[in-house]
C-alpha atoms as a PDB file:
ATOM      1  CA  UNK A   1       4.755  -7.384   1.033  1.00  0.00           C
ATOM      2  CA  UNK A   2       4.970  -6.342   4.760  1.00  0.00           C
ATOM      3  CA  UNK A   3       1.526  -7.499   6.425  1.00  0.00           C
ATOM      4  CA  UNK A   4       2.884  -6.636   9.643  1.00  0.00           C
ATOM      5  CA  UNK A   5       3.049  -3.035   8.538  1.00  0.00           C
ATOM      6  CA  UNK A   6      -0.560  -2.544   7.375  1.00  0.00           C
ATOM      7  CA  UNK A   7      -1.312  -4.270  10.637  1.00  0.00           C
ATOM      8  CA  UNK A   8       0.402  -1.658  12.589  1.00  0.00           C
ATOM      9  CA  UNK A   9      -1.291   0.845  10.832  1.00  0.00           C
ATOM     10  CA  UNK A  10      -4.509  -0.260  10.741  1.00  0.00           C
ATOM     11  CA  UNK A  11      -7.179   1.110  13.973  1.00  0.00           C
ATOM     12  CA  UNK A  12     -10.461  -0.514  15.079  1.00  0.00           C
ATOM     13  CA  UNK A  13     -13.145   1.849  16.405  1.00  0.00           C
ATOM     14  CA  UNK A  14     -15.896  -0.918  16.930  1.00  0.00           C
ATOM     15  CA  UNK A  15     -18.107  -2.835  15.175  1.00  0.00           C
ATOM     16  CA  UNK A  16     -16.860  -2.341  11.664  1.00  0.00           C
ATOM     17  CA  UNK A  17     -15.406   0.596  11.672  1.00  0.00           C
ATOM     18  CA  UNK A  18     -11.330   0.703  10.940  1.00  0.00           C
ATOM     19  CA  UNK A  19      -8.784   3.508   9.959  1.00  0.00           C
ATOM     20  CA  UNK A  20      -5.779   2.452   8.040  1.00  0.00           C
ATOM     21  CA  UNK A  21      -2.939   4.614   7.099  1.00  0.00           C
ATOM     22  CA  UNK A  22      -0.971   3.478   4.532  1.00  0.00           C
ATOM     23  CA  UNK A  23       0.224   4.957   0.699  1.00  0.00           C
ATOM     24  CA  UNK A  24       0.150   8.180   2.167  1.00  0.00           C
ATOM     25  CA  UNK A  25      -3.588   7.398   2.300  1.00  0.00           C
ATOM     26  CA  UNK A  26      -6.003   7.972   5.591  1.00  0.00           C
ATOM     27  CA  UNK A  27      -8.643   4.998   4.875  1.00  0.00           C
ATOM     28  CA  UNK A  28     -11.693   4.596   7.005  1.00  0.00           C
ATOM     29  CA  UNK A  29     -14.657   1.804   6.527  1.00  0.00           C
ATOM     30  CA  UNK A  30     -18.178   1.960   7.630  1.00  0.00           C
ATOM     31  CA  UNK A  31     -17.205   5.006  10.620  1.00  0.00           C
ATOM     32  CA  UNK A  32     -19.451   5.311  13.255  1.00  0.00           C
ATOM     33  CA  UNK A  33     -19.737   6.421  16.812  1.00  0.00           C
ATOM     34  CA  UNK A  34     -16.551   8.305  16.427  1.00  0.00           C
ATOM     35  CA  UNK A  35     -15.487   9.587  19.417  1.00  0.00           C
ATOM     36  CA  UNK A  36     -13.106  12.349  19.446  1.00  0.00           C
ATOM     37  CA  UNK A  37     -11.184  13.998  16.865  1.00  0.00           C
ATOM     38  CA  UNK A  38      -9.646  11.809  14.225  1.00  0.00           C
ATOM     39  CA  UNK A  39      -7.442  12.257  11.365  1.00  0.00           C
ATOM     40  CA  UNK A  40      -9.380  13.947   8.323  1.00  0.00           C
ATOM     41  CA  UNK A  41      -9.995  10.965   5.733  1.00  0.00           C
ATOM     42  CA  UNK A  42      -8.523  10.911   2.616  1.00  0.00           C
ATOM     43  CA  UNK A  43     -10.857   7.709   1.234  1.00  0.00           C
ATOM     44  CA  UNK A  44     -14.300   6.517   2.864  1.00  0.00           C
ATOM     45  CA  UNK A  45     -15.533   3.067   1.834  1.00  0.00           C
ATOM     46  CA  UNK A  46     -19.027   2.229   2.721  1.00  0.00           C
ATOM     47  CA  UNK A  47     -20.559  -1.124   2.611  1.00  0.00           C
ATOM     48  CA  UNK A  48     -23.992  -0.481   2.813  1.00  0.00           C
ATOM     49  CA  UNK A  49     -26.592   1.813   3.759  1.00  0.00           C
ATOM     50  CA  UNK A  50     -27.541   0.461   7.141  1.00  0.00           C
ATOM     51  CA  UNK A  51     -27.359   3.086  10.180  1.00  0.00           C
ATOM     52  CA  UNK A  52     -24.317   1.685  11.666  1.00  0.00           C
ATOM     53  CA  UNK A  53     -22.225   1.610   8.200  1.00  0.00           C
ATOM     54  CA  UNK A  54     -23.784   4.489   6.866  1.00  0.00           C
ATOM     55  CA  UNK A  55     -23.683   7.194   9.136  1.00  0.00           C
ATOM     56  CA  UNK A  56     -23.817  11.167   7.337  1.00  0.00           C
ATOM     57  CA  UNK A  57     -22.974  12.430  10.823  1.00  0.00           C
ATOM     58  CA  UNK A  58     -19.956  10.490  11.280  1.00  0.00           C
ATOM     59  CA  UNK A  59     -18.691  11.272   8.200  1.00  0.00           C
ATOM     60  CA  UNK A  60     -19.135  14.940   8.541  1.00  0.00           C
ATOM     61  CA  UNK A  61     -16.656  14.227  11.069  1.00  0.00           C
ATOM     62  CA  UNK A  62     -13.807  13.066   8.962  1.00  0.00           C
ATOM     63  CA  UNK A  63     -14.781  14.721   5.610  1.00  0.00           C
ATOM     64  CA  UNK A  64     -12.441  17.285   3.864  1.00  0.00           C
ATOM     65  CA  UNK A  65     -13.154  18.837   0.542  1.00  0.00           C
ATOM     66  CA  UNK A  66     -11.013  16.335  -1.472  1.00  0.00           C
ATOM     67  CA  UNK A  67     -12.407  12.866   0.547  1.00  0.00           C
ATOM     68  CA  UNK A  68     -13.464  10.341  -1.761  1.00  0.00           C
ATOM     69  CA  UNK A  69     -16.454   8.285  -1.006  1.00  0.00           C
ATOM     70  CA  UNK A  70     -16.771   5.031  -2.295  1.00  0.00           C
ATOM     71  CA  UNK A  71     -19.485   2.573  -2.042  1.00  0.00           C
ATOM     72  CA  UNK A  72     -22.923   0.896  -3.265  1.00  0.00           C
ATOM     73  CA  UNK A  73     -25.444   3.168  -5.042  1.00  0.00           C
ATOM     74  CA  UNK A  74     -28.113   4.031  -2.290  1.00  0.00           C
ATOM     75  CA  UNK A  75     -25.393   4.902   0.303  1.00  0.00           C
ATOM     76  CA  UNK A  76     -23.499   7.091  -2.000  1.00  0.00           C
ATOM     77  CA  UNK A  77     -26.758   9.270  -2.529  1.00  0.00           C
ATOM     78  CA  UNK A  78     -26.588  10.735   0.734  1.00  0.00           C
ATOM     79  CA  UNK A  79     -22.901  11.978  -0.106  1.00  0.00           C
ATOM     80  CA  UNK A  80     -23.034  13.887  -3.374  1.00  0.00           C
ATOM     81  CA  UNK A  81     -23.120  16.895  -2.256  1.00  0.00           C
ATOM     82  CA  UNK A  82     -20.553  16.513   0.314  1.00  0.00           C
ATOM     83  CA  UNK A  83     -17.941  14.819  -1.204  1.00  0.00           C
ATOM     84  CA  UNK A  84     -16.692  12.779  -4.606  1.00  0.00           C
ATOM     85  CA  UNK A  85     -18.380   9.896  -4.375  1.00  0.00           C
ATOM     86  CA  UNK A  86     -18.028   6.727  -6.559  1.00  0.00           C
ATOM     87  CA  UNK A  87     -20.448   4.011  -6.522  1.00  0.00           C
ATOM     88  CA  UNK A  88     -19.587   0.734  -6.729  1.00  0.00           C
ATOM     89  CA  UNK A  89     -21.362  -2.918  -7.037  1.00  0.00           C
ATOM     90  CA  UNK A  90     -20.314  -6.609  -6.901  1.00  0.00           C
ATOM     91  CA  UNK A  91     -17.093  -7.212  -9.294  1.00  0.00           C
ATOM     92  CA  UNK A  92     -17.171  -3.528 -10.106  1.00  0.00           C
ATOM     93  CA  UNK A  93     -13.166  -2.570  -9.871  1.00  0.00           C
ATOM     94  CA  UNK A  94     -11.340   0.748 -10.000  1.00  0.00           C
ATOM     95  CA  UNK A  95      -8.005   2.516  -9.167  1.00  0.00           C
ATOM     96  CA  UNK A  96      -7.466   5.727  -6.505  1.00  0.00           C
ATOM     97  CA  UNK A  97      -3.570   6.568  -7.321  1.00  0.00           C
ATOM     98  CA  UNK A  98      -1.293   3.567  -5.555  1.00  0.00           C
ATOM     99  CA  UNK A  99      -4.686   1.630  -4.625  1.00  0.00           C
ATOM    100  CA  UNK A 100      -6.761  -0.798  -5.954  1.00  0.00           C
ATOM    101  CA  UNK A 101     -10.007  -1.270  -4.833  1.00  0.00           C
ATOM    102  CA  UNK A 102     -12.547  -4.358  -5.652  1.00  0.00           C
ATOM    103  CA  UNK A 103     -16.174  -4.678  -4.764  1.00  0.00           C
ATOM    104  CA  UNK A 104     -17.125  -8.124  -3.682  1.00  0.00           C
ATOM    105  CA  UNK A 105     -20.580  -9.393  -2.770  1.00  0.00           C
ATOM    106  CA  UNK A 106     -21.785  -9.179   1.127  1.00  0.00           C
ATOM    107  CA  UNK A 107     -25.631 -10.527   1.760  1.00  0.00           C
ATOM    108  CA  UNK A 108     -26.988 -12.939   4.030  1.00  0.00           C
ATOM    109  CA  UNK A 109     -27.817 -16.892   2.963  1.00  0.00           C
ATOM    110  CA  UNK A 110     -30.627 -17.752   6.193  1.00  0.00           C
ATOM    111  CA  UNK A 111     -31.615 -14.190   7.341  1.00  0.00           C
ATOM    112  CA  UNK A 112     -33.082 -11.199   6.011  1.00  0.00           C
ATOM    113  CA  UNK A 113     -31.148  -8.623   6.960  1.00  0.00           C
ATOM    114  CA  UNK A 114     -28.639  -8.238   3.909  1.00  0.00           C
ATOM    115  CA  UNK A 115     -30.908  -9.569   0.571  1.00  0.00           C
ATOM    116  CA  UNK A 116     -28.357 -10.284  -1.855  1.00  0.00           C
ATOM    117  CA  UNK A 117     -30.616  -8.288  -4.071  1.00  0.00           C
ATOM    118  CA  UNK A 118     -29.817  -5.022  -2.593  1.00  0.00           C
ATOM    119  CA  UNK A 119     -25.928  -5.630  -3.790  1.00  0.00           C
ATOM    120  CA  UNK A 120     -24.536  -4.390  -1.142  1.00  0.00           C
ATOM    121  CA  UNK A 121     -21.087  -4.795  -0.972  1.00  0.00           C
ATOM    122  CA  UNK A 122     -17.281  -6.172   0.812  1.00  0.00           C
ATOM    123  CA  UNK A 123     -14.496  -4.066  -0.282  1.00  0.00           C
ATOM    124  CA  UNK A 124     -10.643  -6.150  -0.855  1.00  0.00           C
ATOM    125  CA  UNK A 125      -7.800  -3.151  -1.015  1.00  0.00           C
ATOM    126  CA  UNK A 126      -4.619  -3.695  -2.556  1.00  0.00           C
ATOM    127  CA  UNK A 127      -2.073  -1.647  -0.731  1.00  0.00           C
ATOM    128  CA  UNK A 128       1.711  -1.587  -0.578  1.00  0.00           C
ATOM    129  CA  UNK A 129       1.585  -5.077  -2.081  1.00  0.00           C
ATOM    130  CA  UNK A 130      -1.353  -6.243   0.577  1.00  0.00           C
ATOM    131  CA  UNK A 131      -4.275  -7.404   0.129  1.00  0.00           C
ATOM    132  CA  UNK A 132      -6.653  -6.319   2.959  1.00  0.00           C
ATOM    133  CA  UNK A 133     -10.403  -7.983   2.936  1.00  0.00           C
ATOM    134  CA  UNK A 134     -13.148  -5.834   4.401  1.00  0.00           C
ATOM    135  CA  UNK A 135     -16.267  -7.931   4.371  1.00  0.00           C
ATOM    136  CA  UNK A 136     -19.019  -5.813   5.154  1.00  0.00           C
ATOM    137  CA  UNK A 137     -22.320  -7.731   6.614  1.00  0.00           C
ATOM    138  CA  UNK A 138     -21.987 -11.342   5.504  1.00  0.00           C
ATOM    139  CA  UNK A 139     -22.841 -14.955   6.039  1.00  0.00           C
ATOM    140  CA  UNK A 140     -20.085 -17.195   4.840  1.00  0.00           C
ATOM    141  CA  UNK A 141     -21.064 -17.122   0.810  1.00  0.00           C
ATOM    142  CA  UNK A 142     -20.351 -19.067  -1.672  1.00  0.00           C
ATOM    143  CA  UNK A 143     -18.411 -15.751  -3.668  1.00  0.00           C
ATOM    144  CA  UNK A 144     -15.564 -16.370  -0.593  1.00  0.00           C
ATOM    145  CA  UNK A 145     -13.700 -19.524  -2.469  1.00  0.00           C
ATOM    146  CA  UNK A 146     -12.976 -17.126  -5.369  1.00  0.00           C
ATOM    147  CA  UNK A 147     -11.425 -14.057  -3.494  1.00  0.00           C
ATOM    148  CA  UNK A 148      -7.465 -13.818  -2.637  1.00  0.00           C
ATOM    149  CA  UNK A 149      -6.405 -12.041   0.689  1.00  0.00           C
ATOM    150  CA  UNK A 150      -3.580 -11.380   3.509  1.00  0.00           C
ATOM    151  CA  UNK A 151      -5.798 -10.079   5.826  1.00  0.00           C
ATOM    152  CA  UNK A 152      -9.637 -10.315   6.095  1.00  0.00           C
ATOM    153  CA  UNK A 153     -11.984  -8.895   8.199  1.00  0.00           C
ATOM    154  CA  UNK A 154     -14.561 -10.734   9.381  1.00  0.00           C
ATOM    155  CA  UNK A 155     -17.872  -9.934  10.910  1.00  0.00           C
ATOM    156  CA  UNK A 156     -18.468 -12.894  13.939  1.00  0.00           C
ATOM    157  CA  UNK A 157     -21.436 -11.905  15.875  1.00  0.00           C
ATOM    158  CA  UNK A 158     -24.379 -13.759  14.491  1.00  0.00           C
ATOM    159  CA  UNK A 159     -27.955 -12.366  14.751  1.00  0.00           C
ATOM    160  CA  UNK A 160     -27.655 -10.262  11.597  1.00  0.00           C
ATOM    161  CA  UNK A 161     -24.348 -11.605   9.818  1.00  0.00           C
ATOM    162  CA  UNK A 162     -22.198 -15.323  10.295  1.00  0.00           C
ATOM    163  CA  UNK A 163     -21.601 -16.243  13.487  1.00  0.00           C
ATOM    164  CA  UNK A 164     -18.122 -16.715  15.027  1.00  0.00           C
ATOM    165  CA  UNK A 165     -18.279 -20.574  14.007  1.00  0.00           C
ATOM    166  CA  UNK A 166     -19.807 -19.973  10.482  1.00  0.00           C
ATOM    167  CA  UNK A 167     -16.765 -17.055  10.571  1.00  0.00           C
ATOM    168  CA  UNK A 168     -14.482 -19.889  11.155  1.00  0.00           C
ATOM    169  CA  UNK A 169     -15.850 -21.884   8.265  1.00  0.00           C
ATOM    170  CA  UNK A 170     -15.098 -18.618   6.029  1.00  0.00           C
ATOM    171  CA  UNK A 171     -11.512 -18.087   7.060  1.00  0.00           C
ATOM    172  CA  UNK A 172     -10.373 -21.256   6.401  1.00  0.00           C
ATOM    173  CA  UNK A 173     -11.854 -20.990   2.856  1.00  0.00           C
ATOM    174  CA  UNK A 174     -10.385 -17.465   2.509  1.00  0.00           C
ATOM    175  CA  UNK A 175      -7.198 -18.544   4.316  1.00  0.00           C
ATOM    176  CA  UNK A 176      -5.806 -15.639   4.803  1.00  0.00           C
ATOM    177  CA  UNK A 177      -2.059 -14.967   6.419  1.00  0.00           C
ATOM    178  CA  UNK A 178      -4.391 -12.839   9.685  1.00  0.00           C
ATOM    179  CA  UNK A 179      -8.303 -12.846  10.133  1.00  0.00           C
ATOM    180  CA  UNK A 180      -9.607 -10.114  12.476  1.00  0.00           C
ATOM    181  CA  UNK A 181     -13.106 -10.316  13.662  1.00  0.00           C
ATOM    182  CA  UNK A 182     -15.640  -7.407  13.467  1.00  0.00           C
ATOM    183  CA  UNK A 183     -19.088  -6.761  14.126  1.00  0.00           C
ATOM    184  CA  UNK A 184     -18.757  -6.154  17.957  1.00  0.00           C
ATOM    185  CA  UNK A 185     -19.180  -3.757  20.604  1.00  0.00           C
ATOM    186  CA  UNK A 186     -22.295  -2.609  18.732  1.00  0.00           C
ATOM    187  CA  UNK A 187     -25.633  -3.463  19.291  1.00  0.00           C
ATOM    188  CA  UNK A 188     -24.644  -7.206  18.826  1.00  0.00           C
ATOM    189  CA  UNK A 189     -21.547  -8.904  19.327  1.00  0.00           C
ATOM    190  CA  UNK A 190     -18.865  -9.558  22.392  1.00  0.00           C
ATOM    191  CA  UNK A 191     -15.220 -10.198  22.650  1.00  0.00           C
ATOM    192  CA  UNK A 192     -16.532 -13.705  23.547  1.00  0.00           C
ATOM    193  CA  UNK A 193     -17.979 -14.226  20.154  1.00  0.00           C
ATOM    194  CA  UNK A 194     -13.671 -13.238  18.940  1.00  0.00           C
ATOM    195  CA  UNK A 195     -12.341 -15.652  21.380  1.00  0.00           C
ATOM    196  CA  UNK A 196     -14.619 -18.362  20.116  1.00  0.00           C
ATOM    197  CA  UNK A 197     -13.555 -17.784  16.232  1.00  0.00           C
ATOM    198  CA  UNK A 198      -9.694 -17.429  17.393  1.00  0.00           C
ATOM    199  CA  UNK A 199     -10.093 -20.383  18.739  1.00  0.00           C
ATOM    200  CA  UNK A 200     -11.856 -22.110  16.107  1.00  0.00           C
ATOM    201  CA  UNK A 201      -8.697 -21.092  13.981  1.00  0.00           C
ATOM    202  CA  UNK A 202      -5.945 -22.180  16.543  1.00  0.00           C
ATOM    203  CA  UNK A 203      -3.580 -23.625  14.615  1.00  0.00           C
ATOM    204  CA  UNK A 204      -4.367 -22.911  11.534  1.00  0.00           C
ATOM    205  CA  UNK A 205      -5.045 -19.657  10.846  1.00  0.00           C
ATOM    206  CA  UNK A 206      -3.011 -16.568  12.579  1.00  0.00           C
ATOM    207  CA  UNK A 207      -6.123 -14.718  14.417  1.00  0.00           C
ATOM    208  CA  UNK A 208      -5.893 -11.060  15.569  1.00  0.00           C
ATOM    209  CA  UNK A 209      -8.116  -9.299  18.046  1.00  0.00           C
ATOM    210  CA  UNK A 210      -7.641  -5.277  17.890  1.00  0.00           C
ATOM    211  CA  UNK A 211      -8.412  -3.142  20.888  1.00  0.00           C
ATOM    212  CA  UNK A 212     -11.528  -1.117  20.721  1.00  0.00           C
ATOM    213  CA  UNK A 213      -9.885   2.098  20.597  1.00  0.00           C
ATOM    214  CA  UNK A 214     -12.030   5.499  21.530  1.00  0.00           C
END
């Protein structure tokens, strides 16, 4: 298991959007507001069908005839025609070549935002021996004390999803070996909010906060 390899590898674009190379693999989650050109994607996992997860023109961007889509049923709609797409829903697994991929649930427990009626979904990746958490929109839910992880990502803003001390609450129940917050430098969310759940987790849980890069 080298963590410190996936974590070299692995790109935050804002909010929730990540690229991680890795098994030969270009990985993205949730792209939007890509800037630039970027690498053509081999795999796209989306969470949900939200604007700012599910974005048709961003993934225009990245598509290439042999991209594999993968996520909950009303988001993968808008991508038949454009690319295999596989829908998944909570506890719904499957393999892609060297990678295993596991739906988890992601819905909100004192908002509305994220019904967990819609089951929408958090994606856990096992690559190169790692096991990387991507939560999707979340409040810290009851589900968390059953899943196993190296590396979660976290969504810390509040407003729509767990704040960065209800995110602090979730890590130590995931304890994972590195948490990395999310769900900022959108329309909600600061680097304050990441510097609040790092250092709720000083000392207990390693806490890494990416660069925004364009």
């Amino acid at each position: 298991m080298d963590i410190e390899k996936i974590l070299n590898n692995l790109v935050w674009y804002g909010h929730d959007t990540f690229c991680l190379k890795a098994s030969g693999k270009t990985i993205y989650f949730d792209p939007y507001k890509l800037q630039g050109e970027k690498a053509p994607a081999d795999i796209i996992f989306i969470t949900h069908d939200h604007f700012d997860h599910c974005s048709p023109e961003d993934v225009e961007k990245i598509c290439k005839s042999s991209t594999i889509i993968i996520s909950e049923p009303r988001a993968a709609e808008k991508f038949i025609r454009k690319a295999v797409t596989k829908s998944m829903k909570p506890g719904d697994k499957l393999e892609i070549e060297a990678i295993s991929v596991e739906a988890v649930p992601a819905y909100n427990t004192n908002k509305k935002f994220h019904p967990k009626s819609n089951n929408w979904i958090g994606f856990i990746l096992t690559v190169e021996g790692v096991r990387l958490y991507h939560a999707g929109d979340t409040d810290h839910i009851p589900e968390m004390k059953f899943i196993k992880t190296d590396i979660a990502l976290l969504p810390v803003s509040g407003t729509y999803v767990m704040t960065a001390g209800e995110a602090v609450g979730a890590a130590l129940e995931l304890n994972p070996r590195v948490a990395i917050p999310m769900h900022l430098g959108g329309s909600v969310g600061t680097m304050e909010d990441a510097r609040i759940f790092a250092q709720g987790l000083e000392g207990k849980i390693r806490v890494e906060i990416l660069k925004i890069q364009p």
